[in-house]
C-alpha atoms as a PDB file:
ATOM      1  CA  UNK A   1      -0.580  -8.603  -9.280  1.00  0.00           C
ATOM      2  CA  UNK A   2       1.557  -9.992 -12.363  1.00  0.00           C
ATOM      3  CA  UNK A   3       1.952 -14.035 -12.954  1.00  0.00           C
ATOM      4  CA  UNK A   4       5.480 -13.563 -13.593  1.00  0.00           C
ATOM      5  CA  UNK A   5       7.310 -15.270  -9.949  1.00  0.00           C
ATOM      6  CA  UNK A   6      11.134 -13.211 -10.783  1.00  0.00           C
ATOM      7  CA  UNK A   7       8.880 -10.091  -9.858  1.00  0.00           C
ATOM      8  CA  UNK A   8       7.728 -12.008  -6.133  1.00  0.00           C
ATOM      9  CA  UNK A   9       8.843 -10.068  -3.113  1.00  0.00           C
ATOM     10  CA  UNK A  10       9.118 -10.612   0.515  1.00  0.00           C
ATOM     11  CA  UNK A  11       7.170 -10.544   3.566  1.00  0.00           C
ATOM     12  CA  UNK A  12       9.295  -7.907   4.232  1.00  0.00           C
ATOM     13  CA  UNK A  13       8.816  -6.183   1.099  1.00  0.00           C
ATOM     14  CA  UNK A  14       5.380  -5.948   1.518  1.00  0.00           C
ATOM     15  CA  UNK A  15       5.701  -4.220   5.389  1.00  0.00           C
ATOM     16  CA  UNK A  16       8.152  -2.089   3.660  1.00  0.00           C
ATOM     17  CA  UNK A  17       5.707  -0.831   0.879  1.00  0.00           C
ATOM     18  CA  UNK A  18       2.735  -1.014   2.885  1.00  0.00           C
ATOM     19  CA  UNK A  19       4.834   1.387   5.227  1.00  0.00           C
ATOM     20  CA  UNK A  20       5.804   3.615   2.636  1.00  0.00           C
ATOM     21  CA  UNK A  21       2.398   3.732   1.097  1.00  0.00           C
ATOM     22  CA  UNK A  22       0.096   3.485   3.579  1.00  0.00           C
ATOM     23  CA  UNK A  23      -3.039   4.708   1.431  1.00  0.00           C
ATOM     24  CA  UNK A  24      -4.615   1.226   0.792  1.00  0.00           C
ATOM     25  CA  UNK A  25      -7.050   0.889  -1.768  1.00  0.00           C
ATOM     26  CA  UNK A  26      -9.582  -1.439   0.017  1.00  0.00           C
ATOM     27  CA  UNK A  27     -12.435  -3.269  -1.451  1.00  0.00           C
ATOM     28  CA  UNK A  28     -15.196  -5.552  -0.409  1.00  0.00           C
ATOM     29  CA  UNK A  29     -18.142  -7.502  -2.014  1.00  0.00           C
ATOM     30  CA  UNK A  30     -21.162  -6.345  -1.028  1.00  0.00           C
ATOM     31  CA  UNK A  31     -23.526  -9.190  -2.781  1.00  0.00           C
ATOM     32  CA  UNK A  32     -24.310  -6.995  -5.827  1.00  0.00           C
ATOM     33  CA  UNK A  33     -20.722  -4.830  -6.710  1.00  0.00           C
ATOM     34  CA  UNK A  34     -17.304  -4.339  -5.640  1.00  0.00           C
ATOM     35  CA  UNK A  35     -16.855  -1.484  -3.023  1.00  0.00           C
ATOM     36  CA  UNK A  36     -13.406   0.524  -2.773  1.00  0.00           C
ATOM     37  CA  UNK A  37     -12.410   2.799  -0.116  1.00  0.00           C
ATOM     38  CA  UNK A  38      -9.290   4.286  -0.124  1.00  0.00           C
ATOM     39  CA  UNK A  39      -8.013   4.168   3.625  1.00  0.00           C
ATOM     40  CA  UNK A  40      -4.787   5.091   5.440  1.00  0.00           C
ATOM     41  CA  UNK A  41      -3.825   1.688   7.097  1.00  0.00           C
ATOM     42  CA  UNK A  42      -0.857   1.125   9.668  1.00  0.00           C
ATOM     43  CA  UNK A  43       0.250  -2.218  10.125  1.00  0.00           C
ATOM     44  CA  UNK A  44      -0.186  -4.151  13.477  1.00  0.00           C
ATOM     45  CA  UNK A  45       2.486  -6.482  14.546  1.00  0.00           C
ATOM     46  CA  UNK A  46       2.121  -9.753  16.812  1.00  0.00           C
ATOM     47  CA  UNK A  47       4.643 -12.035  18.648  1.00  0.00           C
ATOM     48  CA  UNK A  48       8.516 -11.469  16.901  1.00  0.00           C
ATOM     49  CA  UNK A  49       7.008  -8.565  14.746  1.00  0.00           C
ATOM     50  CA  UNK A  50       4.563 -10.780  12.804  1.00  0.00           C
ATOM     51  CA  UNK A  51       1.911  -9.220  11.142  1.00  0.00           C
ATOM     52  CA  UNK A  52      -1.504 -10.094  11.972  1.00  0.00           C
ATOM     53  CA  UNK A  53      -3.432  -7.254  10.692  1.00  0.00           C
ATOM     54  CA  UNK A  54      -3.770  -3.295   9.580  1.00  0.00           C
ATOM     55  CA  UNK A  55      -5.825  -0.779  10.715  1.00  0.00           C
ATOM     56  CA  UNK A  56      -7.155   2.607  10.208  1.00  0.00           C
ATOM     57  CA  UNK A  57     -10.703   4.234  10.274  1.00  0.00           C
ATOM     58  CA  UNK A  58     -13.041   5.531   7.778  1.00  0.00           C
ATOM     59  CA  UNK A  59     -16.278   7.878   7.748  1.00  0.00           C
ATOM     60  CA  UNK A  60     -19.511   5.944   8.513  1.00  0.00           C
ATOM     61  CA  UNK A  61     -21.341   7.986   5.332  1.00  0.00           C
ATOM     62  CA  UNK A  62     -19.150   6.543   3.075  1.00  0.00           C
ATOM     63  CA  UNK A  63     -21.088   4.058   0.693  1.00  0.00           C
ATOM     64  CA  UNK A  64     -18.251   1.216   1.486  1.00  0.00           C
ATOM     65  CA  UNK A  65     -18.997   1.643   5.555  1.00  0.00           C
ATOM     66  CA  UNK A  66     -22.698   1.163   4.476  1.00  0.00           C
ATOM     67  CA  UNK A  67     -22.317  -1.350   2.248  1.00  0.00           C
ATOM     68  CA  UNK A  68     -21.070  -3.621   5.234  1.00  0.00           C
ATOM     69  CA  UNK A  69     -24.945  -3.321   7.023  1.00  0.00           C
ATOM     70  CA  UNK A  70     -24.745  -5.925   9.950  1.00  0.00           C
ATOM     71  CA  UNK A  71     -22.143  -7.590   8.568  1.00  0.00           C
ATOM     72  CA  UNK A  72     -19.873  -7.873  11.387  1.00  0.00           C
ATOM     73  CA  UNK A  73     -16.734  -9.216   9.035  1.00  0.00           C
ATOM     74  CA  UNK A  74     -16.420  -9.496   5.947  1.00  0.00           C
ATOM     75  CA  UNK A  75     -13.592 -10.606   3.149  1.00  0.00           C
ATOM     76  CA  UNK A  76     -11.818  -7.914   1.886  1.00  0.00           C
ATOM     77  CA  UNK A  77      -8.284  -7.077   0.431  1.00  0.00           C
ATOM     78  CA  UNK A  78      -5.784  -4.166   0.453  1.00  0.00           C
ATOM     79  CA  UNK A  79      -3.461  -3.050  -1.980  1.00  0.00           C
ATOM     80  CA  UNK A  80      -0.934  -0.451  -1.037  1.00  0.00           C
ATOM     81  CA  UNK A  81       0.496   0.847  -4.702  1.00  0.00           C
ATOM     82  CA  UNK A  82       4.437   2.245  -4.385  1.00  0.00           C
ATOM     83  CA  UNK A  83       5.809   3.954  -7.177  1.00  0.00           C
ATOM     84  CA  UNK A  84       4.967   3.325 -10.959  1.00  0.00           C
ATOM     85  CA  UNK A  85       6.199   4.562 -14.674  1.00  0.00           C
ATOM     86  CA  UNK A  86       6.168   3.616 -18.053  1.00  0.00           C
ATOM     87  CA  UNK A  87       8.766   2.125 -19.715  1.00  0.00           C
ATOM     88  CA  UNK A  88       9.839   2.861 -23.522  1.00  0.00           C
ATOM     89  CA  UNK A  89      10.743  -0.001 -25.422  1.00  0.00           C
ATOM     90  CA  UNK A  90      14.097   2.745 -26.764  1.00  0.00           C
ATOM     91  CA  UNK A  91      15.271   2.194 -23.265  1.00  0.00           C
ATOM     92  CA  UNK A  92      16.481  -1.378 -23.930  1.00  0.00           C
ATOM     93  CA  UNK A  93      20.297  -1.756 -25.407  1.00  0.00           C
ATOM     94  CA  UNK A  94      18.745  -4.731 -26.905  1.00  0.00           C
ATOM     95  CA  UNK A  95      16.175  -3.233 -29.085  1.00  0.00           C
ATOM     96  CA  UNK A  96      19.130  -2.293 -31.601  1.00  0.00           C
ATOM     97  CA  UNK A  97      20.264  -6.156 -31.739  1.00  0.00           C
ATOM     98  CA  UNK A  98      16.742  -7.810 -32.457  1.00  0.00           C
ATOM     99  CA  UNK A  99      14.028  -4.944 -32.031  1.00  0.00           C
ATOM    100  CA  UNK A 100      11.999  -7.373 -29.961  1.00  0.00           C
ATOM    101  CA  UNK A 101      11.192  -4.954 -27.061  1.00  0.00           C
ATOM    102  CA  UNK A 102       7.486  -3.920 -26.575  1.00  0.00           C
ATOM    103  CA  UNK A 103       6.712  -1.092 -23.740  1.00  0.00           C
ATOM    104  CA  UNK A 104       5.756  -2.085 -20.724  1.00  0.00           C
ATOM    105  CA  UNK A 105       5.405  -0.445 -16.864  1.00  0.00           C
ATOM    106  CA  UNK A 106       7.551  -0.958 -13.815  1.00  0.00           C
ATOM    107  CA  UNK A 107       5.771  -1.131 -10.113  1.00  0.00           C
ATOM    108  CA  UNK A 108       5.907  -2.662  -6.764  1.00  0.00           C
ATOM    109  CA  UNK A 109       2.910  -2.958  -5.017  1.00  0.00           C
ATOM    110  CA  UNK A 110       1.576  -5.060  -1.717  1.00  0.00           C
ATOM    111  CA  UNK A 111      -1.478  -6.921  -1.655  1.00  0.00           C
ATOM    112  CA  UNK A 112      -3.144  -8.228   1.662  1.00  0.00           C
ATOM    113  CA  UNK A 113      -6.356 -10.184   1.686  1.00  0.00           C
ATOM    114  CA  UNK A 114      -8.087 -11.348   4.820  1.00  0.00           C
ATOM    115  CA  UNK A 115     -11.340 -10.757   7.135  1.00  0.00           C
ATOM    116  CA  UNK A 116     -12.015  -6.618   7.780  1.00  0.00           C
ATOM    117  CA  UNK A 117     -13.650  -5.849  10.943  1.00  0.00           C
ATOM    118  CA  UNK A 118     -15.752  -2.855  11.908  1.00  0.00           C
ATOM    119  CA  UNK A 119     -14.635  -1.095  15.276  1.00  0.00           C
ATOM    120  CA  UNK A 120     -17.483   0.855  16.909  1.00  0.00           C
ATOM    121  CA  UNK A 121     -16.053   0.530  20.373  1.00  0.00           C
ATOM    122  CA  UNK A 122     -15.467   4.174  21.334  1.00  0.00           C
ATOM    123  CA  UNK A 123     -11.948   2.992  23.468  1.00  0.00           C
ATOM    124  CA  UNK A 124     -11.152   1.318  21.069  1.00  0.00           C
ATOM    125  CA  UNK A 125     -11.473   2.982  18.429  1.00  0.00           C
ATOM    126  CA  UNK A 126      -9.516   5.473  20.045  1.00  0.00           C
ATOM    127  CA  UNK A 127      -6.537   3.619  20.699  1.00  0.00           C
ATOM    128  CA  UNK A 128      -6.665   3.255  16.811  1.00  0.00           C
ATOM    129  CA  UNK A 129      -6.567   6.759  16.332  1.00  0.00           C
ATOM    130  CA  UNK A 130      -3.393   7.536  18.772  1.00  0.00           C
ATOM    131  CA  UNK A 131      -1.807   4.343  16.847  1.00  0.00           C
ATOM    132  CA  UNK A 132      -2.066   6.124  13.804  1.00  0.00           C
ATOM    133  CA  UNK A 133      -1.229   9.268  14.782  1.00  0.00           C
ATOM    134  CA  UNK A 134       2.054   8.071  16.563  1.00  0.00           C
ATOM    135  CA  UNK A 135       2.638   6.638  13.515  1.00  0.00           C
ATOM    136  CA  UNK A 136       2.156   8.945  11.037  1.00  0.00           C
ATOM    137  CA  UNK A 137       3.694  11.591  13.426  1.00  0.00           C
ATOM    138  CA  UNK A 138       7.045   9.615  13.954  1.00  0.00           C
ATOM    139  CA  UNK A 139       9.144  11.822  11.816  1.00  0.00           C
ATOM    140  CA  UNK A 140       8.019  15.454  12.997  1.00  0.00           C
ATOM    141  CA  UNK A 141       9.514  17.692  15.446  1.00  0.00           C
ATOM    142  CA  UNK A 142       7.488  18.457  17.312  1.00  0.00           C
ATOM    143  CA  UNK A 143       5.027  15.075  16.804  1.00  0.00           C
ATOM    144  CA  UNK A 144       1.551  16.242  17.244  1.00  0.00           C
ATOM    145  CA  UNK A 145      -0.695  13.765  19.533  1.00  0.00           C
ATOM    146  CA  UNK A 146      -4.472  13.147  19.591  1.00  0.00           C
ATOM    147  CA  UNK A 147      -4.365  14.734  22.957  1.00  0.00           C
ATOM    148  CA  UNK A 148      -3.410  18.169  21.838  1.00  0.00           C
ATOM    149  CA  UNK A 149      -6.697  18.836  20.439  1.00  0.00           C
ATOM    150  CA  UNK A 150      -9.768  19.555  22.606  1.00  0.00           C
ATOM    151  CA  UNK A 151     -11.220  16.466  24.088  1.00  0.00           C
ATOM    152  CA  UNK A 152     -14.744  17.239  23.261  1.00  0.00           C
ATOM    153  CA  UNK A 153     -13.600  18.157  19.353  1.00  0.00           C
ATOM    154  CA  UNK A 154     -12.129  14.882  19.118  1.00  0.00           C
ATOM    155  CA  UNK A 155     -15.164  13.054  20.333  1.00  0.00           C
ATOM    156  CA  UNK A 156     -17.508  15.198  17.936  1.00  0.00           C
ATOM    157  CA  UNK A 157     -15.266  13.880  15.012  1.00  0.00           C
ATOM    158  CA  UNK A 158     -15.493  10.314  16.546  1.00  0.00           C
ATOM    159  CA  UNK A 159     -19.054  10.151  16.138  1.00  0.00           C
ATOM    160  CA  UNK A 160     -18.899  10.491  12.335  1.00  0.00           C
ATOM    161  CA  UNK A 161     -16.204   7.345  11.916  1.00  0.00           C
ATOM    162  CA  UNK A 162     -15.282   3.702  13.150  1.00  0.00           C
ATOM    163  CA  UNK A 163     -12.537   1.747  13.222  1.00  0.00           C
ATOM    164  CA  UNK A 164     -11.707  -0.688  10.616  1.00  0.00           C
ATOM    165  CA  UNK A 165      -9.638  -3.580  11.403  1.00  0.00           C
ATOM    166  CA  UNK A 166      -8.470  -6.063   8.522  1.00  0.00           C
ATOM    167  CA  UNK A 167      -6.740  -9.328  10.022  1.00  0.00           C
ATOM    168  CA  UNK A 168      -4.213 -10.688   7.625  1.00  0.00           C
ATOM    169  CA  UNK A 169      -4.620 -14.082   6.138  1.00  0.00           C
ATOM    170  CA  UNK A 170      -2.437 -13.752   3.089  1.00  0.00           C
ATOM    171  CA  UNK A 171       0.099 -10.976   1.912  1.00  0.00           C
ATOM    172  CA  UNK A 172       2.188 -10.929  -1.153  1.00  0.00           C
ATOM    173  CA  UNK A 173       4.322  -8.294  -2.776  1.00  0.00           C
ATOM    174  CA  UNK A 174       5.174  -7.505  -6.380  1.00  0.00           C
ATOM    175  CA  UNK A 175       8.346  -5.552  -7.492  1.00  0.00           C
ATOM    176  CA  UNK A 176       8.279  -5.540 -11.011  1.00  0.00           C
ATOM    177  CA  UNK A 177      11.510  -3.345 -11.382  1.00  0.00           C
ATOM    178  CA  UNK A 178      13.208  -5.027 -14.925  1.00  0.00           C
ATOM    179  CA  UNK A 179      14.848  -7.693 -12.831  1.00  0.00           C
ATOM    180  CA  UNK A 180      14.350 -10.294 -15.581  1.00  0.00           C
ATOM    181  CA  UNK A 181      16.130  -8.108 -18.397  1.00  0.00           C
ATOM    182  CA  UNK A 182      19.854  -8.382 -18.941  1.00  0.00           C
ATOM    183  CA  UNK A 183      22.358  -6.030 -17.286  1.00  0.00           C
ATOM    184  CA  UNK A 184      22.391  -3.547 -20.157  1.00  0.00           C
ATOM    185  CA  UNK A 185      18.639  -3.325 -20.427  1.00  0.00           C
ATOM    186  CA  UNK A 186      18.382  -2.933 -16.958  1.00  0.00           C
ATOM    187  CA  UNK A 187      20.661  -0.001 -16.847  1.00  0.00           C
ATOM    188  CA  UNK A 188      19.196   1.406 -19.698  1.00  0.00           C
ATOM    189  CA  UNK A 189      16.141   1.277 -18.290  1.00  0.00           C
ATOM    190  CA  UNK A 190      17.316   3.223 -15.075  1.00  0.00           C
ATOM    191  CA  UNK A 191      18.471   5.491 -17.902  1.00  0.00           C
ATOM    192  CA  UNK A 192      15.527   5.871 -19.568  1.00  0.00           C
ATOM    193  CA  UNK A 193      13.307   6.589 -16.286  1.00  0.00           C
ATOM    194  CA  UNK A 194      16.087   9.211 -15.375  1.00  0.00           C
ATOM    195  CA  UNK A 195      15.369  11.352 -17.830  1.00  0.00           C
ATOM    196  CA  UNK A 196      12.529  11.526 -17.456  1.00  0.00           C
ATOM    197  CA  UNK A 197      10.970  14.647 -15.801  1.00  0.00           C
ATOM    198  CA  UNK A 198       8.172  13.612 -13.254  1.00  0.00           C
ATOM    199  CA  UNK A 199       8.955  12.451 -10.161  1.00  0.00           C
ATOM    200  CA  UNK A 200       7.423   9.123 -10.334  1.00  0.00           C
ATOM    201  CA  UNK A 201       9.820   7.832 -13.215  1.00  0.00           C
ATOM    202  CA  UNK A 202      12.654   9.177 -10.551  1.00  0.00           C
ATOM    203  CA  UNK A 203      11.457   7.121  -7.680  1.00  0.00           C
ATOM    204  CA  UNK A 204      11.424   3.678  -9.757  1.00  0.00           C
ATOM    205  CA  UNK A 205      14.826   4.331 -11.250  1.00  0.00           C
ATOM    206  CA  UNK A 206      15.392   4.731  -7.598  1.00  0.00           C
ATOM    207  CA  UNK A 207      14.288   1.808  -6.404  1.00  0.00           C
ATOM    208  CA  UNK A 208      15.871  -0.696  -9.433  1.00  0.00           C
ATOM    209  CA  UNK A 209      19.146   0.931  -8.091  1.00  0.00           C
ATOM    210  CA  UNK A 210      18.720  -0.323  -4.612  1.00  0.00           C
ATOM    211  CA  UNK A 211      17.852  -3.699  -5.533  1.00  0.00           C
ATOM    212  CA  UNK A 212      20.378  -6.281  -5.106  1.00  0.00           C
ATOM    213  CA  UNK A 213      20.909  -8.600  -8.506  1.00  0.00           C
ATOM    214  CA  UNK A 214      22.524 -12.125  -8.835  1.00  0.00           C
END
């Protein structure tokens, strides 16, 4: 996450890219080395729409699941990545007044660090599943449901996963989208990304264009 506080985002920002992004890179220490997993997670909301946690499920073979052993919790942190490019220092009006522009690369990101729980609970874990299918089914017409496949399937496919369960303590987001430049760099940056022809370069001139600046 950068050091520099103009690029600090919202609690609301971070639902918002965590939403948008939902493939969480999530890693653990394991007493020896650092263990990533990368996860679908949906968020889970408390009392007026706070968060209090995300949630998802991953394959029990996986070396991160087995890294856990009896560990019933264990510290972890997820970081859900949104859209990312380079930026070329020729982008910046401001390199023909001084030259002192050096590349650099425009993100936003969210970041959520707290306890992850292991769900083995077979109800349970199924009420994760239809949570994340709802979810990830909101926008199609017709939305699939857990339920449309055969029962028996679904419980073969259960017995090779658990639920995972990480219970917010902290969440920050970074949007480091040029906010700190002047209005001609900015725009020049949005320029810049523009032309660019991959898709990611699009989606952060994008998102610089939506943001609102004093």
């Amino acid at each position: 996450m950068h050091t520099n506080h103009a690029f600090d985002g919202s609690l609301d920002d971070a639902l918002a890219i965590a939403r948008a992004n939902p493939l969480a890179t999530l890693s653990v220490w394991d007493g020896e080395a650092i263990q990533c997993l990368q996860v679908p997670l949906i968020p889970v909301l408390g009392p007026k729409d706070s968060l209090t946690a995300f949630e998802g499920h991953a394959p029990l073979a996986s070396d991160f699941i087995r890294s856990m052993g009896a560990r019933t919790s264990v510290a972890a942190k997820a970081v859900f990545s949104g859209p990312d490019a380079y930026v070329s220092p020729n982008s910046y009006a401001s390199k023909a007044e001084n030259g002192r522009v050096v590349p650099t690369w425009n993100f936003e990101s969210a970041e959520a660090s707290g306890m992850l729980q292991l769900i083995s609970d077979r109800a349970e874990l199924h009420a994760i599943l239809d949570r994340q299918t709802a979810s990830y089914e909101a926008t199609f017409r017709p939305a699939w449901a857990l339920d449309d496949a055969p029962l028996t399937y679904v419980q073969a496919l259960m017995n090779a996963i658990c639920g995972i369960r990480l219970t917010v303590r902290q969440i920050k987001a970074t949007l480091k989208l040029s906010q700190n430049k002047s209005d001609a760099d900015f725009n020049g940056v949005i320029r810049g990304l523009l032309a660019q022809d991959d898709y990611k370069s699009r989606a952060v001139a994008a998102r610089m264009n939506e943001l609102e600046r004093g």
